[in-house]
Protein backbone atom coordinates (compact mmCIF):
# COMPACT_ATOMS: atom_id res chain seq x y z
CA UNK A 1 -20.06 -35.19 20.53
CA UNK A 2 -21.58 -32.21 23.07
CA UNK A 3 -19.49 -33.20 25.87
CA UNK A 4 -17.26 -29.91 26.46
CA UNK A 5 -18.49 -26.80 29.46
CA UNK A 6 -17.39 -23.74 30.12
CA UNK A 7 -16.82 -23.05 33.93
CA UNK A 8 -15.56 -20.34 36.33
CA UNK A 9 -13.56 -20.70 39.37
CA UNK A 10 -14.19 -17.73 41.77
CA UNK A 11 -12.58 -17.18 45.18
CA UNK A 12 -14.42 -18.66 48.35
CA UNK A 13 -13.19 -16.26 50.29
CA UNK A 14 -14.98 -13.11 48.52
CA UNK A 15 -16.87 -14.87 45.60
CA UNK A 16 -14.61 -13.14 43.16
CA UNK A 17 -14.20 -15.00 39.59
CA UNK A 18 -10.14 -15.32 39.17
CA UNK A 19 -10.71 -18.26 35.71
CA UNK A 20 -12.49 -18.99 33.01
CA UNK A 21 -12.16 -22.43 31.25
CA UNK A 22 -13.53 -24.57 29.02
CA UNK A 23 -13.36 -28.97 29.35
CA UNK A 24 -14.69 -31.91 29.79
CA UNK A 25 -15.08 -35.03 32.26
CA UNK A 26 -13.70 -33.67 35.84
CA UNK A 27 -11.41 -30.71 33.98
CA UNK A 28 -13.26 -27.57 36.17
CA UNK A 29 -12.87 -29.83 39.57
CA UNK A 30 -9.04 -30.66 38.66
CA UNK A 31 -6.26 -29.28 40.84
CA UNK A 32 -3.41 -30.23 38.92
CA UNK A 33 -2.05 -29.28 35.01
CA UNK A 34 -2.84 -25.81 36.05
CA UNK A 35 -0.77 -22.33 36.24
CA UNK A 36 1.39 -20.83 38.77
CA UNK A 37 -1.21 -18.22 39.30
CA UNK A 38 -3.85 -20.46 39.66
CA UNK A 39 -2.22 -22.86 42.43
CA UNK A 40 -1.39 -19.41 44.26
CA UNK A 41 -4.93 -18.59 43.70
CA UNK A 42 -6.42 -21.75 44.47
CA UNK A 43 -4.07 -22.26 48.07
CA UNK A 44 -4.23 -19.05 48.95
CA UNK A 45 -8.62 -17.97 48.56
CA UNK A 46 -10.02 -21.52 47.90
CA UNK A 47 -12.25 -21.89 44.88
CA UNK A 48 -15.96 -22.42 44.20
CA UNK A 49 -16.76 -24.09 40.29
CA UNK A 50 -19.32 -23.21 38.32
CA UNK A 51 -20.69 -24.52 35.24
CA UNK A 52 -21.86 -21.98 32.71
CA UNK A 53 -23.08 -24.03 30.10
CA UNK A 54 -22.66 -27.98 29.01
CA UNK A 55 -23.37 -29.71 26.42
CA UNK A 56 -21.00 -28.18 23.75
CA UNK A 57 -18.97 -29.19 21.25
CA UNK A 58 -15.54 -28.38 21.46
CA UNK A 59 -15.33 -25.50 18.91
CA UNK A 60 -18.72 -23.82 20.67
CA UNK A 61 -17.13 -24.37 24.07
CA UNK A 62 -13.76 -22.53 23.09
CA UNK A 63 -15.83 -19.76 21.51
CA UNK A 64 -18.21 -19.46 24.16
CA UNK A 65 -15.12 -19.27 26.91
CA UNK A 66 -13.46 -16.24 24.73
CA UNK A 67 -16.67 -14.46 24.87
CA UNK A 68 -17.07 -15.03 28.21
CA UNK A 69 -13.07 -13.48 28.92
CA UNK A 70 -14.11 -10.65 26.49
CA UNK A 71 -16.98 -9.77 28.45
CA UNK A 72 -15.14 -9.95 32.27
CA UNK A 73 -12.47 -8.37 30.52
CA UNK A 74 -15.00 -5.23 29.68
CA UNK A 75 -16.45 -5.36 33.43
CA UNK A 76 -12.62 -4.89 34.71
CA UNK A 77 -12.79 -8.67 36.19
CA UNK A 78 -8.90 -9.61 36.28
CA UNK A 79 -8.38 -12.83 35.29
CA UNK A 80 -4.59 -14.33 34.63
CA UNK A 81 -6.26 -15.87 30.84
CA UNK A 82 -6.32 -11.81 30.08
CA UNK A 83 -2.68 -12.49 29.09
CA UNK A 84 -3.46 -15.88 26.82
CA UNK A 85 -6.42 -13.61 25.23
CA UNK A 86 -4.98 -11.14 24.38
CA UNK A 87 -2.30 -13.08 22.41
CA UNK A 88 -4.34 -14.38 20.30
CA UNK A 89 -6.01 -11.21 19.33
């Protein structure tokens, strides 16, 4: 089934992306199950979701979320998943 995203979070504050995830249901709205950095993030700037595509399977969503990191990664965008990337590289 096509029922996996991809989302940002950016900061309300300044509009600056600080995640990129992929999910399903209410997973880019969810507060909880999420990092250290991201609570910080989250408490500290606020967040504003956005969807950047739907309707995915779940292999196309995780594929589409690491090109999505790759690409913010080559604009200097600093997100914490920089560290998870680049693990699995």
């Amino acid at each position: 089934m096509n029922n996996f995203y991809v989302y940002i979070h950016r900061k309300k504050s300044n509009n600056e992306i600080f995640y990129v995830g992929k999910g399903k249901g209410k997973r880019a709205y969810e507060t909880y199950s999420r990092n250290r950095y991201w609570t910080f993030t989250y408490k500290k700037y606020g967040r504003i979701v956005e969807i950047l595509k739907d309707n995915l399977s779940e292999n196309e969503a995780f594929n589409l979320e690491m090109e999505t990191i790759k690409e913010y990664k080559k604009q200097n965008i600093n997100l914490f998943k920089y560290i998870i990337f680049d693990l699995l590289l």
